[in-house]
Protein backbone atom coordinates (compact mmCIF):
# COMPACT_ATOMS: atom_id res chain seq x y z
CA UNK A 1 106.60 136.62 192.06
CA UNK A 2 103.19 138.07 191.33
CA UNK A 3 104.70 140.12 188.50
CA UNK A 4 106.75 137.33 187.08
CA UNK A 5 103.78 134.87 186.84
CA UNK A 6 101.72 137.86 185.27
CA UNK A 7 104.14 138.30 182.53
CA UNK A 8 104.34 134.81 181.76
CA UNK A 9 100.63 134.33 180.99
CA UNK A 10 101.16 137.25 179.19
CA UNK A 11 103.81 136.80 177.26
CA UNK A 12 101.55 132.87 176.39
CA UNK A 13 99.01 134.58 175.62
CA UNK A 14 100.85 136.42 172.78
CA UNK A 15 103.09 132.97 171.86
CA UNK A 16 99.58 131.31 171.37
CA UNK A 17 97.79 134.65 169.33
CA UNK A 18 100.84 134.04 167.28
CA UNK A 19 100.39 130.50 166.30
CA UNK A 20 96.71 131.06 166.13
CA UNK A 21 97.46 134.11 163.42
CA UNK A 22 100.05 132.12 161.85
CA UNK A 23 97.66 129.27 161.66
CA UNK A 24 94.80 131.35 160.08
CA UNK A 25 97.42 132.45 157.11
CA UNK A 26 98.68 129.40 156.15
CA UNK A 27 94.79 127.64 155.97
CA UNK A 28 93.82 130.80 153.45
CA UNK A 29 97.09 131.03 151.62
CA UNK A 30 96.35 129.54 148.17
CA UNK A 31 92.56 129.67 148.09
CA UNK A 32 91.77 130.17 144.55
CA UNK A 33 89.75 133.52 143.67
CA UNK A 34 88.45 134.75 140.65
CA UNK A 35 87.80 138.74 139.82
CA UNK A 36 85.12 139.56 137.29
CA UNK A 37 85.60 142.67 135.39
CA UNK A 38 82.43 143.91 134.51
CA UNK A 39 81.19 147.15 133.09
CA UNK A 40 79.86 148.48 136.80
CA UNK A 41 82.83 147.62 138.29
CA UNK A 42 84.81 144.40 140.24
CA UNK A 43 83.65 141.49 141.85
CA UNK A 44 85.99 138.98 144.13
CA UNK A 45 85.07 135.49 144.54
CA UNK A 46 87.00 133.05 146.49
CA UNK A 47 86.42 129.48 145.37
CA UNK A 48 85.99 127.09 147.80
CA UNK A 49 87.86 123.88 146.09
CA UNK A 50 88.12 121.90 149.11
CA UNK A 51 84.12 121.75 149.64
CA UNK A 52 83.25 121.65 145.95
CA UNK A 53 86.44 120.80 144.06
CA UNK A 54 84.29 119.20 141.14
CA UNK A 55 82.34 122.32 140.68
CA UNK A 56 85.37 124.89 141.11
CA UNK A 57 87.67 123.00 138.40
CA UNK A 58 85.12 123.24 136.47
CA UNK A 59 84.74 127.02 136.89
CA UNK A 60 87.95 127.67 136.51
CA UNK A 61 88.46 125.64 133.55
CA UNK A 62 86.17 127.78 131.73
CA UNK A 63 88.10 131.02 133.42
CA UNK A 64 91.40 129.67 131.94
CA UNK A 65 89.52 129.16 128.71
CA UNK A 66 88.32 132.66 128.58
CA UNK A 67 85.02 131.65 128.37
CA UNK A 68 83.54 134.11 130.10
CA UNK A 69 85.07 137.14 129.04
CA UNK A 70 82.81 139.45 126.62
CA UNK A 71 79.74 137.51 128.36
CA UNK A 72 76.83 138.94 130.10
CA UNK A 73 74.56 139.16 132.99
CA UNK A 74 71.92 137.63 131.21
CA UNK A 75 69.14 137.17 134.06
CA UNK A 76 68.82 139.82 136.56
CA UNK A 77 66.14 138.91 139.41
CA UNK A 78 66.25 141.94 142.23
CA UNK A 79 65.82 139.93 145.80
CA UNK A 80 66.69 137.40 144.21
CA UNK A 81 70.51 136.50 142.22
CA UNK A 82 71.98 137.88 139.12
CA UNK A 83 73.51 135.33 136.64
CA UNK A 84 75.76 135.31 133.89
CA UNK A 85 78.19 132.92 131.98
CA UNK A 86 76.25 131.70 128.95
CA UNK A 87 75.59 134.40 126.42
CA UNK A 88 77.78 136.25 124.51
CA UNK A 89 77.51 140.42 124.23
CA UNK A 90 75.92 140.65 121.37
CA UNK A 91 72.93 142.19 119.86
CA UNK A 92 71.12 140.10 120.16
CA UNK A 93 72.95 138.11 122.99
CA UNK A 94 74.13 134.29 121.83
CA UNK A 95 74.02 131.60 123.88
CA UNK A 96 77.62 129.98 123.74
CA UNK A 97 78.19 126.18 123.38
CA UNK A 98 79.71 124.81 126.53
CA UNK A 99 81.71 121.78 127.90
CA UNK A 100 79.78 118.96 129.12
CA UNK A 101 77.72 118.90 132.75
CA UNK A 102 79.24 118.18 135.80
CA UNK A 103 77.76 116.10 138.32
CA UNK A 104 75.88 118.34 141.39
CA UNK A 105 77.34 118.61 144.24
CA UNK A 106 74.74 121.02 146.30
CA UNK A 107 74.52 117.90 148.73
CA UNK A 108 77.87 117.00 149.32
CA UNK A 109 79.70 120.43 149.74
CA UNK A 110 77.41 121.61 152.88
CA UNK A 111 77.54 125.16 151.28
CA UNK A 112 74.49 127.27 151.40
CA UNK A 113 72.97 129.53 148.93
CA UNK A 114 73.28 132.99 151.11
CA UNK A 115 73.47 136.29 150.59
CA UNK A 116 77.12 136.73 148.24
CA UNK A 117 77.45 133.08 147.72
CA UNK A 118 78.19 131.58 144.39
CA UNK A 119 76.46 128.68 142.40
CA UNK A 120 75.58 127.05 139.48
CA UNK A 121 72.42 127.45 137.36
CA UNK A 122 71.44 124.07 135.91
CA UNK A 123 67.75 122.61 134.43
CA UNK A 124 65.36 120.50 135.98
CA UNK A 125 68.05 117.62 136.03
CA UNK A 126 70.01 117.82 139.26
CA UNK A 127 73.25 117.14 137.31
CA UNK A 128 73.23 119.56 134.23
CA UNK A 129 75.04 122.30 135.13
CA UNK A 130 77.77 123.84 132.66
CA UNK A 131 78.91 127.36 132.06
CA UNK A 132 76.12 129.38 133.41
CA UNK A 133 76.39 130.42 137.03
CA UNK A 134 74.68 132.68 139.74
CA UNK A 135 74.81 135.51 142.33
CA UNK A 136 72.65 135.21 145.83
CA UNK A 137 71.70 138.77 146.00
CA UNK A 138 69.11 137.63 149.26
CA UNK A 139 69.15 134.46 151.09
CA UNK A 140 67.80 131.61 149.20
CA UNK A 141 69.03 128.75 151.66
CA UNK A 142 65.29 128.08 152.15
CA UNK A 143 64.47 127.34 148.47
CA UNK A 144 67.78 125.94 146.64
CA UNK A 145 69.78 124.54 148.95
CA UNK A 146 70.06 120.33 149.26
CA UNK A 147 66.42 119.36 150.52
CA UNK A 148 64.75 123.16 149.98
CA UNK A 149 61.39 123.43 148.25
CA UNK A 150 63.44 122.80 144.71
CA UNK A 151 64.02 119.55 145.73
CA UNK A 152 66.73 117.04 147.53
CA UNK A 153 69.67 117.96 145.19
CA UNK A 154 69.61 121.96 145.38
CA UNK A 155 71.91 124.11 143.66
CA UNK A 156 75.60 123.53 144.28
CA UNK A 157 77.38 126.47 145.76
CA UNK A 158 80.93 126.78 145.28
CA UNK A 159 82.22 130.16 146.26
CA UNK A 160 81.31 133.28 147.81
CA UNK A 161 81.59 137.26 147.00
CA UNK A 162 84.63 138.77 149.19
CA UNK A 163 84.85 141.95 147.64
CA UNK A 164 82.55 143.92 145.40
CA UNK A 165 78.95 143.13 146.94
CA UNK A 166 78.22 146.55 146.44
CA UNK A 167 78.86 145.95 142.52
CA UNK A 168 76.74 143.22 142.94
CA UNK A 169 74.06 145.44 144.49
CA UNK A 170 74.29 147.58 141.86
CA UNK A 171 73.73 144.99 139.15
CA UNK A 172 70.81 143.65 140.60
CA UNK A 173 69.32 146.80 140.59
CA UNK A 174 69.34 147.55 136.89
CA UNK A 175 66.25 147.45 134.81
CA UNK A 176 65.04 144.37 133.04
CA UNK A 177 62.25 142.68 130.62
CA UNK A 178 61.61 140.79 127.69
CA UNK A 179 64.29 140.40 125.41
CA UNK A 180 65.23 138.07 122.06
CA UNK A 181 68.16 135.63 122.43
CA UNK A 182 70.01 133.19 120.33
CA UNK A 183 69.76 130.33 122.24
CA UNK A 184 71.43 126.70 121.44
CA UNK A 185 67.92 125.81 120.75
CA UNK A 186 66.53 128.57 118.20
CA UNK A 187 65.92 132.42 118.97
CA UNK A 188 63.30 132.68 122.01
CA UNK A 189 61.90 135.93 123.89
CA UNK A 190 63.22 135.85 127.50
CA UNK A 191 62.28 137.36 130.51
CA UNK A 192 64.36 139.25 133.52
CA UNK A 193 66.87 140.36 130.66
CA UNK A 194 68.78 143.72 131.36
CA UNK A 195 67.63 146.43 129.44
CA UNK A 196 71.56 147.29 129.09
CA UNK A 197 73.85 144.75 128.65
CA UNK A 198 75.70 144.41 132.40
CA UNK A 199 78.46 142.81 130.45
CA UNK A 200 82.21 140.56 131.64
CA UNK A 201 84.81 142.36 130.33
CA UNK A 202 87.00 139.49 131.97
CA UNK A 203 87.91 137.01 134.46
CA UNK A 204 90.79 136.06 135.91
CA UNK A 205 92.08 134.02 138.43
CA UNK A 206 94.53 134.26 141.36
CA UNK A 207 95.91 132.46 144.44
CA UNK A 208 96.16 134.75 147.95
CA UNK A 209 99.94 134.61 148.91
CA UNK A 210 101.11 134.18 152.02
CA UNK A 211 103.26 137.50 153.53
């Protein structure tokens, strides 16, 4: 009897591990990711739509647009992020026209801006964010999240890095200083530019599948 009530709990134990597994699957299968191709190597990012779906359609709009491909790592901050997605590769880099800004949604989504998370760069005003975009190479939680010492919008994070952090690392690591650009604006002398172009070769985007 002792043996037969054993392998019962045992074999619910595996019925419920099952459904648990089974479960996990089908909540990941379809998450949208997007891999940059870059010249150091790949990045993963898996977009989290449900928590920011304003911010990832816009991402991926641009994706689908190739927006971003032949673009550059244009600010490169060590401790800091790395961020990319509004100049051209070029010599010198162009600032390319974008799509209109989306509204912010660094409050709503509860995301944070962590080590390997993705957001989006923007200006002063909360809701101005475009094309351009940015890697947490460090926590920054403390300073650009909703209610951080950049104020009570933050910086909306939509995504994080799942595979290539060590790409990533490698970026941020690169040497940088003052550089011309093209901007929208005029030509200007900017700071924290690569001394080498860390240029997108690509991005595309893909959708786990379940097994």
């Amino acid at each position: 009897m002792v043996f037969y009530k054993s392998f019962n709990n045992n074999m619910n134990l595996k019925i419920i591990t099952l459904i648990s597994s089974l479960f996990c699957i089908t909540s990941l299968a379809g998450a949208p990711s997007v891999i940059l191709e870059t010249n150091h190597g790949s990045i993963t990012i898996e977009l989290n739509e449900k928590k920011a779906p304003l911010t990832v359609k816009n991402f991926i709009g641009y994706v689908e647009k190739k927006f971003y491909d032949n673009t550059i790592f244009h600010r490169i901050i060590d401790g800091f992020m790395i961020q990319g997605g509004g100049f051209s590769n070029e010599d010198p880099p162009a600032q390319k026209k974008p799509e209109k800004p989306i509204k912010n949604e660094g409050k709503s989504s509860g995301l944070s801006n962590v080590r390997g998370s993705i957001a989006m760069a923007r200006t002063s005003d909360p809701n101005s964010a475009t094309s351009q975009f940015f890697i947490n190479v460090g926590d920054n939680s403390a300073s650009l999240d909703a209610g951080g010492a950049n104020g009570p919008d933050g910086y909306a994070v939509f995504g994080k890095v799942t595979k290539g952090m060590n790409v990533v690392d490698k970026i941020k690591s690169v040497k940088t200083g003052s550089k011309p650009m093209k901007a929208l604006g005029g030509n200007a002398l900017m700071r924290d530019v690569p001394d080498e172009n860390v240029i997108i070769k690509s991005a595309k985007i893909f959708k786990e599948k379940t097994k």
